[in-house]
Protein backbone atom coordinates (compact mmCIF):
# COMPACT_ATOMS: atom_id res chain seq x y z
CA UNK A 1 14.09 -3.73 -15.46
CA UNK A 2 16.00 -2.02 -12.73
CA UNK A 3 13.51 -1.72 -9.44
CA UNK A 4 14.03 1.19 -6.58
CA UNK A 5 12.34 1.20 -3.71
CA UNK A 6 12.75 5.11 -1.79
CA UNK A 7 11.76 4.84 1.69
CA UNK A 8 10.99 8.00 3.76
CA UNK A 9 10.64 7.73 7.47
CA UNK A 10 8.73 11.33 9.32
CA UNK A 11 7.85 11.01 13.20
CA UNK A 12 4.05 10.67 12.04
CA UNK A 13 4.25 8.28 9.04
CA UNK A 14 6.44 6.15 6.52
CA UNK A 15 6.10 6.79 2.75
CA UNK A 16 7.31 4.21 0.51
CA UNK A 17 7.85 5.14 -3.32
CA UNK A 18 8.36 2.04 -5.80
CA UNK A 19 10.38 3.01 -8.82
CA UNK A 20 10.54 0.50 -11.88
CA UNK A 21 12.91 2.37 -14.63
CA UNK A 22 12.97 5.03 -12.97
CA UNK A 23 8.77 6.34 -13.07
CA UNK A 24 6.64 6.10 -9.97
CA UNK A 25 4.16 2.85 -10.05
CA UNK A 26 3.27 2.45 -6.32
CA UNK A 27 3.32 4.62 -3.71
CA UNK A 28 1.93 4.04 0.45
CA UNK A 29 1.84 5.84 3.15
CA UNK A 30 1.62 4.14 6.39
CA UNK A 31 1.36 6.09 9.32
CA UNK A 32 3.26 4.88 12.60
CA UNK A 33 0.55 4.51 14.96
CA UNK A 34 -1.94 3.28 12.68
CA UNK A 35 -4.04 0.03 14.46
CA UNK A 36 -5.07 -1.51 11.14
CA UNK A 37 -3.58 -3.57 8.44
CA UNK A 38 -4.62 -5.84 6.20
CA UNK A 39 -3.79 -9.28 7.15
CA UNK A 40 -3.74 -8.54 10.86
CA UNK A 41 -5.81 -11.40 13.06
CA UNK A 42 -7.91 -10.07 15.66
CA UNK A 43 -9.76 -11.66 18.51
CA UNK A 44 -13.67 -10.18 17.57
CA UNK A 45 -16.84 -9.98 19.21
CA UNK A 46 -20.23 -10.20 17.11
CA UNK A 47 -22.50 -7.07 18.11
CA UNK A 48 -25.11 -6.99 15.49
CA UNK A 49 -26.43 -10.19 13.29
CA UNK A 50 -28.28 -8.26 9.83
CA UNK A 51 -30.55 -11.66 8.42
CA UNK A 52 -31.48 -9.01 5.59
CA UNK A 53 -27.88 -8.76 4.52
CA UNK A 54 -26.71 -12.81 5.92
CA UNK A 55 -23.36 -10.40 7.69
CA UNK A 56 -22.64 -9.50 10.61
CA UNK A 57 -20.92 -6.60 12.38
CA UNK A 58 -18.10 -7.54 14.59
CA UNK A 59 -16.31 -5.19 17.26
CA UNK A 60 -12.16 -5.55 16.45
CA UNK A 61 -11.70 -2.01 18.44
CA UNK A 62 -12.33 0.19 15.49
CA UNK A 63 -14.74 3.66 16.16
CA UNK A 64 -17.21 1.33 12.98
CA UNK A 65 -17.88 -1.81 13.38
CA UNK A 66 -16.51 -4.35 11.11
CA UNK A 67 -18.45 -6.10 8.57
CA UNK A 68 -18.33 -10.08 8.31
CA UNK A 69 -20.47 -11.52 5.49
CA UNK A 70 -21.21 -15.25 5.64
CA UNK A 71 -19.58 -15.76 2.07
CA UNK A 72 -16.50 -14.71 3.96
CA UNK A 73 -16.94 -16.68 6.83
CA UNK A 74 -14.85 -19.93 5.13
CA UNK A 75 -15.84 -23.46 4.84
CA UNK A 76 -13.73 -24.64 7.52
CA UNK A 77 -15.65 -22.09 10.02
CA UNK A 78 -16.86 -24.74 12.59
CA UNK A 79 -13.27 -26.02 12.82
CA UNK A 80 -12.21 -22.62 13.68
CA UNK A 81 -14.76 -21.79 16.30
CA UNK A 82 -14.37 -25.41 17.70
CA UNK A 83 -10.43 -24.63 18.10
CA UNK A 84 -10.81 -21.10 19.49
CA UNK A 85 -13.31 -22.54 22.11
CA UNK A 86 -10.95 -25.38 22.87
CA UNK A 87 -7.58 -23.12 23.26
CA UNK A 88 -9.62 -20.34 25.37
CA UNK A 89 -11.13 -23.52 27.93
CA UNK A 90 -7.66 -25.28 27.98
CA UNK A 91 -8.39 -28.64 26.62
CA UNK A 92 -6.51 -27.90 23.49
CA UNK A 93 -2.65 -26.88 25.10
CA UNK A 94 -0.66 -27.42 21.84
CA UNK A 95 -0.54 -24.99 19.10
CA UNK A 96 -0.19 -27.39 16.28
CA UNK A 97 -3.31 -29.17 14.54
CA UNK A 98 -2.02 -32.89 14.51
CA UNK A 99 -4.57 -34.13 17.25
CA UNK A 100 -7.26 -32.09 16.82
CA UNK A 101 -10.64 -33.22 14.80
CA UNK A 102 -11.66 -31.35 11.57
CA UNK A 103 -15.59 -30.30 11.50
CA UNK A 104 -17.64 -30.77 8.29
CA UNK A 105 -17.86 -27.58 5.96
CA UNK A 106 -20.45 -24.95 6.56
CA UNK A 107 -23.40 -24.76 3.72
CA UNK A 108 -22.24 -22.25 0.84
CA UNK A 109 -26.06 -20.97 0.80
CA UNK A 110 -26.15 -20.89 4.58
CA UNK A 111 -27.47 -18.36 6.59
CA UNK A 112 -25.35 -16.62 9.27
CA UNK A 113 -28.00 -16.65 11.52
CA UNK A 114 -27.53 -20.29 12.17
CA UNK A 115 -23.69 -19.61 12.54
CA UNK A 116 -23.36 -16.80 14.52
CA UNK A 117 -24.82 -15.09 17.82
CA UNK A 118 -24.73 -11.64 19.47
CA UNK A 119 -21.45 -11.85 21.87
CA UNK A 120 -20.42 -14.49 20.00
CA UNK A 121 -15.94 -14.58 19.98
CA UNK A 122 -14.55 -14.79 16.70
CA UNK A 123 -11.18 -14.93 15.32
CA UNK A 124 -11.35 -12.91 12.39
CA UNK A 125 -8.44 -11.41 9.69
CA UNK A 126 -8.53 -7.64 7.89
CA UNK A 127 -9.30 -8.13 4.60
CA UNK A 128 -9.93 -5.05 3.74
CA UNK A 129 -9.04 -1.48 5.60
CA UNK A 130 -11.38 1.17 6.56
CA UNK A 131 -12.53 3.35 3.76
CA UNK A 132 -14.30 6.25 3.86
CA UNK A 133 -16.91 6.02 6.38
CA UNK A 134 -16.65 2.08 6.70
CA UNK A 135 -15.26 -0.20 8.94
CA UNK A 136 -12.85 -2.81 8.08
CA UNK A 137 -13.82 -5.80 6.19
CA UNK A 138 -13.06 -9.10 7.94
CA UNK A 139 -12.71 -12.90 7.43
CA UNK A 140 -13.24 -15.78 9.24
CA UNK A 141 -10.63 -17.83 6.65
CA UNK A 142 -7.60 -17.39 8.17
CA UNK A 143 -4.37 -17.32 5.86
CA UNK A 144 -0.65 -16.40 6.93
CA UNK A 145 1.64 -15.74 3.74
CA UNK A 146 4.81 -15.79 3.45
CA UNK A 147 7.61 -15.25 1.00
CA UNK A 148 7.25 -18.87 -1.17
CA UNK A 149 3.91 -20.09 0.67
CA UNK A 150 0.54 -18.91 2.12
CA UNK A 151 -0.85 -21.54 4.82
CA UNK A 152 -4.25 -22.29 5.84
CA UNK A 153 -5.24 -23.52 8.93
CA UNK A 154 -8.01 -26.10 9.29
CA UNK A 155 -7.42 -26.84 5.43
CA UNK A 156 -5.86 -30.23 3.10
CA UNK A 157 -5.76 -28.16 -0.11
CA UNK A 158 -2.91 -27.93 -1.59
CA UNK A 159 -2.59 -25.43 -4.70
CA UNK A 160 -0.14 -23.62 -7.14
CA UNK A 161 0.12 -20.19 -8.61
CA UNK A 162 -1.92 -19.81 -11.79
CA UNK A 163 1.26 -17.79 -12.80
CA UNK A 164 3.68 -21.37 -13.13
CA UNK A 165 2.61 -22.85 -16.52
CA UNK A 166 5.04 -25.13 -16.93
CA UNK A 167 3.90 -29.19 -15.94
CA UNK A 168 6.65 -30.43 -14.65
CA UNK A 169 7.38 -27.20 -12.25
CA UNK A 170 3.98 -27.55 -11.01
CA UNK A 171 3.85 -31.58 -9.87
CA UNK A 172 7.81 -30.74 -8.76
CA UNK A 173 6.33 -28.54 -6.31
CA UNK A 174 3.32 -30.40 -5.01
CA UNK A 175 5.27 -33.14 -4.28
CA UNK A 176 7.77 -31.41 -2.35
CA UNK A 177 4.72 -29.59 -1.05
CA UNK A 178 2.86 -32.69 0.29
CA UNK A 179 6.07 -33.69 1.84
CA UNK A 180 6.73 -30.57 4.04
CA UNK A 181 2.97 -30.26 4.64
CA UNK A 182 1.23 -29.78 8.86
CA UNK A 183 -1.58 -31.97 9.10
CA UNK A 184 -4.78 -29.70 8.98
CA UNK A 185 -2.85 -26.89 7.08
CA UNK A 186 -3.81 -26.22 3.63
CA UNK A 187 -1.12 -24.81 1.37
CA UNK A 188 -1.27 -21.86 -1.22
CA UNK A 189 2.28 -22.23 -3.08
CA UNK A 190 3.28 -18.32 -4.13
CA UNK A 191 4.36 -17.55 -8.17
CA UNK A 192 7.86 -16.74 -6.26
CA UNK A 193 8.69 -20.47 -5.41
CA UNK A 194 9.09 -21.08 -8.90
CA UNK A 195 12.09 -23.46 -9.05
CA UNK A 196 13.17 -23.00 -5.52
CA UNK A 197 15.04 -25.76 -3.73
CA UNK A 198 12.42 -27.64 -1.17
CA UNK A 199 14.98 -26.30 2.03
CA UNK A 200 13.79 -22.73 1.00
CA UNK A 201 10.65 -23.61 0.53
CA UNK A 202 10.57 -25.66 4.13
CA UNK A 203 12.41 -22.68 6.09
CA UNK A 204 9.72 -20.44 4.78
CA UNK A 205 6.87 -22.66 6.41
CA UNK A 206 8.54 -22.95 9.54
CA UNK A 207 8.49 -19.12 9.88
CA UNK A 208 4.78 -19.57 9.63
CA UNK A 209 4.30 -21.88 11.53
CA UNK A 210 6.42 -20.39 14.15
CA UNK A 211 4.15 -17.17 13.74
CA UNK A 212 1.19 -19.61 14.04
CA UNK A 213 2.53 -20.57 17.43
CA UNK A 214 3.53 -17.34 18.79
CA UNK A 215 -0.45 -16.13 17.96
CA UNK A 216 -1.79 -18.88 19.53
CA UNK A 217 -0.23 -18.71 22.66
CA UNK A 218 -1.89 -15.15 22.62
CA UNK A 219 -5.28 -16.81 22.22
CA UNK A 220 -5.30 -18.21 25.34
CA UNK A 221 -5.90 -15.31 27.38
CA UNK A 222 -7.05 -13.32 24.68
CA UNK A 223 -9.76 -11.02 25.20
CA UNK A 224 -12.18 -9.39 22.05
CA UNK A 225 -10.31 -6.23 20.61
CA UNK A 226 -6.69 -7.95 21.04
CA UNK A 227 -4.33 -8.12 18.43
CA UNK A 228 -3.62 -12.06 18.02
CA UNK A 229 -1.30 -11.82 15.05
CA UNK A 230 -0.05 -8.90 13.15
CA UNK A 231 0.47 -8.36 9.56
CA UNK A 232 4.51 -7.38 8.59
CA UNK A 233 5.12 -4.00 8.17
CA UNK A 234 3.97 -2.23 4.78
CA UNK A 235 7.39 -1.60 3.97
CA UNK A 236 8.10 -5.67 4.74
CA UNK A 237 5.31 -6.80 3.26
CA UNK A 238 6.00 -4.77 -0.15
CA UNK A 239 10.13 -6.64 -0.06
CA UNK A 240 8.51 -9.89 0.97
CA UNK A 241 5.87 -9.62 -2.05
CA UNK A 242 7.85 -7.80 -4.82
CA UNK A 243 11.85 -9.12 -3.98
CA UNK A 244 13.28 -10.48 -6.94
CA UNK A 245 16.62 -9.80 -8.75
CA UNK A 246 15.71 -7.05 -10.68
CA UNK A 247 15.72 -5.00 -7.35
CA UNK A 248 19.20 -2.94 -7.18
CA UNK A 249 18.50 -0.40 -4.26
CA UNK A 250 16.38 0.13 -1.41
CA UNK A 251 17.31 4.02 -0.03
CA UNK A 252 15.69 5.00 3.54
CA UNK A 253 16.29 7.83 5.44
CA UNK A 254 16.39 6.34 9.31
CA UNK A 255 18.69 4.24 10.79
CA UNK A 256 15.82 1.93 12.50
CA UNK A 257 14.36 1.51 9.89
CA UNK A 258 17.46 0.99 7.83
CA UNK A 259 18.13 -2.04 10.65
CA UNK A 260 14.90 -3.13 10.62
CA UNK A 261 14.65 -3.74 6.49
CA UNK A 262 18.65 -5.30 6.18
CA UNK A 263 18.09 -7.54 9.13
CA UNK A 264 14.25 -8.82 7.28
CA UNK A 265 16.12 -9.01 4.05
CA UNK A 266 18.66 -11.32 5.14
CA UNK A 267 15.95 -13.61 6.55
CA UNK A 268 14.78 -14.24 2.52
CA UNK A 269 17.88 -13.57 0.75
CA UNK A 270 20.69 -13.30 2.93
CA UNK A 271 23.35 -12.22 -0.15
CA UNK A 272 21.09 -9.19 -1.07
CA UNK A 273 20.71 -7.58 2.39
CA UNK A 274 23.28 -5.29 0.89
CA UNK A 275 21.11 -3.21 -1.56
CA UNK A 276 19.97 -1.80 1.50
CA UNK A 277 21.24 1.70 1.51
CA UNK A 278 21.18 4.74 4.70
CA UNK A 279 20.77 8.29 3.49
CA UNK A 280 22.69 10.58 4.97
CA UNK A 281 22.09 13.48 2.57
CA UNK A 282 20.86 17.06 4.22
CA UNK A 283 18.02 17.75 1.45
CA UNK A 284 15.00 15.47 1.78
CA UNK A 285 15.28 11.49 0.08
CA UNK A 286 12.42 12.80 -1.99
CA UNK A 287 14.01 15.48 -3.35
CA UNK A 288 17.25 13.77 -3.30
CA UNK A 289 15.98 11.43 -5.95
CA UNK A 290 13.18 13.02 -7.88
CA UNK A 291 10.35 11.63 -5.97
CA UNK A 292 8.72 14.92 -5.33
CA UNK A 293 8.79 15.54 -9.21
CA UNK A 294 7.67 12.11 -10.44
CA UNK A 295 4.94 12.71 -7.83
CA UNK A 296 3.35 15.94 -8.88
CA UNK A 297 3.52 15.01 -12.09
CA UNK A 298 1.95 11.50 -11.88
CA UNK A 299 -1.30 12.73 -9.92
CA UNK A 300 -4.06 15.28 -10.50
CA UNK A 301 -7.21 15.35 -12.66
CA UNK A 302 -4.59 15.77 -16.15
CA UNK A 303 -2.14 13.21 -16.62
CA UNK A 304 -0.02 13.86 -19.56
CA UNK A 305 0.94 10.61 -22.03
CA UNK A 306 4.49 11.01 -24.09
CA UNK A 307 3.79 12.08 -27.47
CA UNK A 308 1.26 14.70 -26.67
CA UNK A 309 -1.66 12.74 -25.29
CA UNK A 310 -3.85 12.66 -22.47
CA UNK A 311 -5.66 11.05 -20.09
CA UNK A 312 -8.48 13.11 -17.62
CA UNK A 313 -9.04 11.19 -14.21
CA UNK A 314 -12.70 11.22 -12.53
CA UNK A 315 -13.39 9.70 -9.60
CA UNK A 316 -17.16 9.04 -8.65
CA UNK A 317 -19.15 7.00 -5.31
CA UNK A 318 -19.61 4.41 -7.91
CA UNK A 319 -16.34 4.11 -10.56
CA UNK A 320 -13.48 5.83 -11.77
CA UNK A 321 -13.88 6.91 -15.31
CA UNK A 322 -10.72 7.60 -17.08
CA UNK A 323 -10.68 9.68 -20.78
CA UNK A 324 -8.50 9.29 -23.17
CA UNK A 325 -7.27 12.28 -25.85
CA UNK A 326 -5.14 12.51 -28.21
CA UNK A 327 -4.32 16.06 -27.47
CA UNK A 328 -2.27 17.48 -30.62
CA UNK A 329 -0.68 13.95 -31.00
CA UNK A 330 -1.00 13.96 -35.00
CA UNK A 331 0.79 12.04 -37.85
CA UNK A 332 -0.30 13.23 -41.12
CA UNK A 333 1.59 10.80 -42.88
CA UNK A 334 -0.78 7.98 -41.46
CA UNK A 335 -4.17 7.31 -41.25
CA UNK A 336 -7.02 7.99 -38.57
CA UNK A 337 -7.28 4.40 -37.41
CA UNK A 338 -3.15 3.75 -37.39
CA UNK A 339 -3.02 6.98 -35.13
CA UNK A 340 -5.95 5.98 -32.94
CA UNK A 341 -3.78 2.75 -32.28
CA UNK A 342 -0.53 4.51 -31.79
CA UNK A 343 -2.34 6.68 -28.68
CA UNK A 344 -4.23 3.98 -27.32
CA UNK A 345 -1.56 1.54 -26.39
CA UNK A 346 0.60 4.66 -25.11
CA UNK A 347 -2.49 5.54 -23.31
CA UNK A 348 -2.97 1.97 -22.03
CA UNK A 349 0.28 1.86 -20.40
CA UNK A 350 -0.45 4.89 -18.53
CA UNK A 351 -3.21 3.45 -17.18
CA UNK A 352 -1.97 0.71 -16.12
CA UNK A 353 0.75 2.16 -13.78
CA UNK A 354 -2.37 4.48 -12.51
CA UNK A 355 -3.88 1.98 -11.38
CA UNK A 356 -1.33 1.11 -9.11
CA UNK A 357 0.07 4.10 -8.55
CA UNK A 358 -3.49 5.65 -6.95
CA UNK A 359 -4.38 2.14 -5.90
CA UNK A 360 -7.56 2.60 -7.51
CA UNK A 361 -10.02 -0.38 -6.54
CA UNK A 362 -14.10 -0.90 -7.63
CA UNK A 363 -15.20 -0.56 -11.31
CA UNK A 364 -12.94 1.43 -14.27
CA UNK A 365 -13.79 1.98 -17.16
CA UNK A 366 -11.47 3.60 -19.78
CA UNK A 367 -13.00 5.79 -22.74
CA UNK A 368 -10.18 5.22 -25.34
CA UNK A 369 -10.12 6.61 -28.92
CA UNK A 370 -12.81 4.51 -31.05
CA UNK A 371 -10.91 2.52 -33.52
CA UNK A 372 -13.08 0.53 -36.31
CA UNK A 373 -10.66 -2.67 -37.20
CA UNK A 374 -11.45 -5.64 -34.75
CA UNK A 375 -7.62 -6.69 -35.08
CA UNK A 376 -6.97 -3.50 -33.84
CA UNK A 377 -9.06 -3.57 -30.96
CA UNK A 378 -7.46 -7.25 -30.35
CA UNK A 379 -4.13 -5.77 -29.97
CA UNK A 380 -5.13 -3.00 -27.20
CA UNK A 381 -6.71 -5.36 -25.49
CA UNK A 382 -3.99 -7.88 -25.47
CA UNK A 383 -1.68 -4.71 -24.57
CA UNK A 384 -3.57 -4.12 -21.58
CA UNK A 385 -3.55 -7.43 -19.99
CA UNK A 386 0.03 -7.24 -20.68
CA UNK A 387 0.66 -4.08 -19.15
CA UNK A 388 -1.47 -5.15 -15.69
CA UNK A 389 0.45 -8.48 -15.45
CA UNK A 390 3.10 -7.27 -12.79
CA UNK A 391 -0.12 -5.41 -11.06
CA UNK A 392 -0.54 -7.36 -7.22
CA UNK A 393 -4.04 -6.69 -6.94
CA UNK A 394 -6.83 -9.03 -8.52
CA UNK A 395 -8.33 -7.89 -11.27
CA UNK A 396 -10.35 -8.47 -14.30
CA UNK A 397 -10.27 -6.69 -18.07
CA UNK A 398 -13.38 -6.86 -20.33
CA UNK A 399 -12.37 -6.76 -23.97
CA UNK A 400 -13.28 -3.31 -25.81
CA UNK A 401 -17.01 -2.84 -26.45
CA UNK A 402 -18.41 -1.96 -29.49
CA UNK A 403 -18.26 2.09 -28.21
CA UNK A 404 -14.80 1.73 -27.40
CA UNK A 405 -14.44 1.47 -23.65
CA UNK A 406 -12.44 -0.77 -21.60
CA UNK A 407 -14.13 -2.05 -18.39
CA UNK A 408 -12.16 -2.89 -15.07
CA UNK A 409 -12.81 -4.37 -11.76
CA UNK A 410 -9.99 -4.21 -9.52
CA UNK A 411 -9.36 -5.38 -6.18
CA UNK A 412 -9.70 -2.62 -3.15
CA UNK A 413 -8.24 -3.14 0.23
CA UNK A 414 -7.12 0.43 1.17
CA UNK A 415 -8.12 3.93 0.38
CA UNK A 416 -7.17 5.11 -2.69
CA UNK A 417 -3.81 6.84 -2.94
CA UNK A 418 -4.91 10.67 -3.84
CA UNK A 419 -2.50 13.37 -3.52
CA UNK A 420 -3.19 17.14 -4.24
CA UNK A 421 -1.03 18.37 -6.99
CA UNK A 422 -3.23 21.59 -7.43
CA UNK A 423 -1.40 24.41 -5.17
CA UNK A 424 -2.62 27.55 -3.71
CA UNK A 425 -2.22 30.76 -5.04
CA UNK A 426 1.28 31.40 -3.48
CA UNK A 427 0.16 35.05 -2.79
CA UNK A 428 -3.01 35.43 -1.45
CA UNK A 429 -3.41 31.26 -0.22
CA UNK A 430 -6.59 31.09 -1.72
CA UNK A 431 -8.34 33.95 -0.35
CA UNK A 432 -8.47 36.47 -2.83
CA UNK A 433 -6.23 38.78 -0.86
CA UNK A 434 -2.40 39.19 0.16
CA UNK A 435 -0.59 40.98 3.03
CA UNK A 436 2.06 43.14 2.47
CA UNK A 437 4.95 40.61 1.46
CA UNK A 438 7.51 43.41 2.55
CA UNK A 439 5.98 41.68 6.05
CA UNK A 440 6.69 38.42 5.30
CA UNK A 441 10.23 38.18 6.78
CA UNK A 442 8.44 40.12 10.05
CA UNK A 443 5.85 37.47 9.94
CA UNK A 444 8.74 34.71 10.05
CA UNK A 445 11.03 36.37 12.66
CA UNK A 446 8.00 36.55 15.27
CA UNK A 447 7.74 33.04 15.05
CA UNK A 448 11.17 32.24 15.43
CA UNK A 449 10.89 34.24 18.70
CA UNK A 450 7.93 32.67 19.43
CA UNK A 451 9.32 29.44 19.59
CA UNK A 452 12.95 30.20 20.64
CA UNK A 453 12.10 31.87 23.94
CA UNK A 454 8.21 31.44 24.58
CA UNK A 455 8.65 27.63 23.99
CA UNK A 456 12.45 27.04 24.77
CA UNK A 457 12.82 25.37 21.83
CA UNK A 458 17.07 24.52 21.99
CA UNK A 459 17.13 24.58 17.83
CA UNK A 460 14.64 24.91 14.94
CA UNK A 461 14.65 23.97 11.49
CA UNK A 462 12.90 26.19 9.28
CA UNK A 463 11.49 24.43 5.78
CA UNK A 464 10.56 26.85 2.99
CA UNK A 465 10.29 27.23 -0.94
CA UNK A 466 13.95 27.52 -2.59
CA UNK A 467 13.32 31.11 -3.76
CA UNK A 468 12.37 31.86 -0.24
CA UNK A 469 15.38 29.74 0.80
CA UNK A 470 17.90 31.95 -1.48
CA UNK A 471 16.51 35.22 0.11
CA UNK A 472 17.16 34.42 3.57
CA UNK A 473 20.70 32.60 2.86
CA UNK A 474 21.87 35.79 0.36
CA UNK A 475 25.09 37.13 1.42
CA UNK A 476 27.55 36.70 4.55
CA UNK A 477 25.31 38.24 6.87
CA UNK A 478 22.20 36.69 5.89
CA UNK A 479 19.11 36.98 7.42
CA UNK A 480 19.35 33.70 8.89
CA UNK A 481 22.69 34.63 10.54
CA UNK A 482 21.55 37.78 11.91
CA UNK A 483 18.56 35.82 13.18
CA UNK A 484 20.96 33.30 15.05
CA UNK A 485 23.34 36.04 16.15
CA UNK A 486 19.98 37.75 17.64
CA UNK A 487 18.37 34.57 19.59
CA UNK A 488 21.47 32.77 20.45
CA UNK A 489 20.30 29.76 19.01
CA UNK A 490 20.81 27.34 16.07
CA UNK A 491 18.62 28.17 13.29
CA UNK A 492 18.60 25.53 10.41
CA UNK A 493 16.82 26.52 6.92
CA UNK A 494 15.91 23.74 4.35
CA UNK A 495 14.12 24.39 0.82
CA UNK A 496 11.74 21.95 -0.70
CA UNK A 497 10.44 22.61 -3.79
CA UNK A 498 6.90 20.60 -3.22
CA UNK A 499 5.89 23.86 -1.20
CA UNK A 500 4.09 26.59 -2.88
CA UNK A 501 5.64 30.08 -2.63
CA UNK A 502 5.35 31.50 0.75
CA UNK A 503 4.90 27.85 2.68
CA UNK A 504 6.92 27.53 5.47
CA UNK A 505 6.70 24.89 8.54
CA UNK A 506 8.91 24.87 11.44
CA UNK A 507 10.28 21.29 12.85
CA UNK A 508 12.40 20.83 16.70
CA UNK A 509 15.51 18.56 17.07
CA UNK A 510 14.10 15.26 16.17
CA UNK A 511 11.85 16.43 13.31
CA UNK A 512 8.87 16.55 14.34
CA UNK A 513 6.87 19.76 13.22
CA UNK A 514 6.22 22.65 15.53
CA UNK A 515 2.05 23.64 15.42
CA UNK A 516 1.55 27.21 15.70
């Protein structure tokens, strides 16, 4: 399997596509001055105890509240309120947990009432992003992961990835494990430490632990609202949680960035750091390598299947419901029930990389083609769990029921990934009506003045649809020439094919996009 990973960096927001053999599974967008991320450690403030609901909402400096529910408040919750207190009144000055005095559990059938207290200051992690109309999601059981490891403060568990079956592998690495350990730090060993030498595995807890120390030194003078320690980078925390050798490329288009990914690469494997590749090319990285297409093609309410199948996407307040059709997918040669097969596991496939692709989290449930043999229904399901193995997010897959659909939960920390592949009517833009388009070239030169002399603007680039694009290139003396001649000015056109026909947006010298 050959991975890609197509980064593209805009003034407002980074856009990372995934590419595994060569079609879209993943794609995020993570905008550059966005506060949030899950995984970030904040210093909180209780506001509102709800007995009714045993949560609590907790002020991290979002415009909502976040919500804290006492199942998520961990068992080592006294520990962590008795170290806070200690570090904020100075009688804890270290930031290690050798010394200090472990409290008893909390009850699992507590109630937060006789935890918690209005003003109360809590450290607290996102565990989940805003969504919709929600505030974050918060916990009170603090984890920092890492590349090999996750660690645990206020913990003496030590455990290993469900995904390392083999004996032997898995007492190798508790024992190297227990030897490296903190006192008072419990350890989550990742499936990527799988037969890795215990100096990787040590370097990569001292990075946490160095992390650990940085954020505590924070907590001294923190105050509720502050930042104590932030999450990586999306586009880190993808490397750091997807790395392995089938990755051949990582392509971004700034030079930061570009910096910023090498140098983090060579932190956790120094001899790949050169997969990391600049583009330099004039046409956008997304057009450069297909993203736009695989995009467009990958989202919408229609999803086509090879073969001549496919699926129909819904999205409700309480589940997704995905359909499955066989379209004009027809062997004559075989029977109903081999056929059914054939476009199920296609089908199930599909799913599986839209899933990840839209991020979809909550209930699914998949209406595939009713097939009568139980060995039959065996096999899709077996298929399925296949398929979703390389899928991050938790999950869980009921067999087929006895009507023939396939229910999923999945894990949701984000807003779903949804991305309107529908376009406007290119002539009238959805109104019903169109101007003259023997005024369209008018309608662009008057903005070009606009921003040329009204706004002093030194240079523009002007983005449009390709066919637009040829019309105002045609010829030696080109519109665009005579336009540059005119103003005295650089005038830079670039097509882009994801625009519908008479789209156009104007950028200034360092790309960001001129509002008219």
């Amino acid at each position: 399997m050959n991975n890609e990973l197509i980064i593209n960096s805009s003034p407002s927001e980074i856009t990372i596509a995934l590419i595994e053999d060569k079609r879209l599974v993943e794609i995020h967008k993570e905008r550059t001055n966005k506060s949030f991320s899950v995984g970030d450690i904040y210093m909180g403030r209780v506001r509102k105890i709800i007995p009714g609901l045993n949560a609590a909402f907790v002020d991290v400096g979002y415009e909502k509240d976040a919500f804290l529910h006492y199942l998520d408040l961990g068992a080592q919750f006294k520990s962590l309120s008795k170290f806070v207190k200690a570090v904020n009144n100075g009688k804890h000055n270290g930031t290690r947990l050798e010394n200090f005095q472990l409290e008893g559990d909390i009850e699992k059938t507590g109630k937060i009432t006789n935890i918690l207290s209005s003003n109360l200051q809590i450290l607290v992690q996102i565990a989940k992003e805003p969504i919709s109309s929600k505030g974050p999601r918060i916990t009170s059981e603090i984890s920092l992961p890492g590349r090999y490891i996750v660690i645990i403060p206020f913990s003496e568990k030590i455990s290993i990835s469900q995904k390392i079956k083999e004996p032997e592998e898995r007492k190798r690495l508790k024992r190297l494990i227990t030897s490296i350990r903190p006192a008072n730090f419990g350890i989550i060993v990742r499936t990527a430490a799988e037969h890795k030498k215990v100096a990787e595995l040590d370097a990569d807890l001292n990075d946490l632990m160095a992390k650990w120390d940085s954020g505590i030194k924070q907590l001294r003078q923190a105050t509720p609202r502050q930042k104590i320690i932030g999450e990586l980078a999306r586009t880190s925390a993808i490397l750091r949680d997807i790395l392995n050798p089938s990755f051949h490329a990582v392509h971004v288009n700034d030079q930061t960035l570009f910096e910023e990914i090498r140098q983090y690469i060579s932190t956790i494997d120094n001899q790949r750091k050169d997969i990391v590749q600049l583009y330099r090319g004039k046409e956008p990285i997304f057009e450069h390598f297909g993203v736009e297409k695989l995009i467009k093609s990958s989202f919408g309410k229609t999803v086509n299947v090879k073969g001549g199948a496919y699926l129909v996407i819904e999205h409700t307040e309480a589940m997704h419901v995905i359909d499955v059709n066989s379209g004009h997918r027809m062997n004559a040669e075989e029977n109903q029930e081999f056929n059914a097969l054939d476009v199920n596991m296609e089908a199930a496939a599909e799913v599986g990389r839209q899933l990840r692709l839209r991020d979809m989290g909550g209930i699914i449930v998949i209406d595939f083609i009713d097939m009568l043999q139980g060995a039959n229904r065996k096999k899709l399901y077996d298929h399925i769990r296949e398929v979703m193995k390389n899928d991050r997010a938790k999950h869980n897959i009921l067999p087929p029921s006895k009507f023939g659909l396939v229910q999923i939960t999945r894990q949701r920390v984000r807003p779903e990934m949804n991305i309107e592949t529908i376009e406007k009517c290119p002539m009238c833009s959805g109104k019903g009506e169109i101007q003259p388009s023997i005024l369209f070239t008018d309608e662009l030169e008057n903005n070009i003045r606009y921003i040329l002399q009204e706004q002093n603007e030194k240079s523009i680039q002007l983005v449009v649809h390709p066919y637009i694009y040829a019309y105002l290139t045609k010829g030696i003396f080109s519109l665009r020439w005579k336009w540059a001649m005119k103003y005295k000015k650089r005038i830079r056109l670039q097509k882009l094919s994801s625009y519908h026909f008479f789209e156009y947006h104007f950028f200034n010298m360092v790309g960001e996009e001129i509002k008219l």
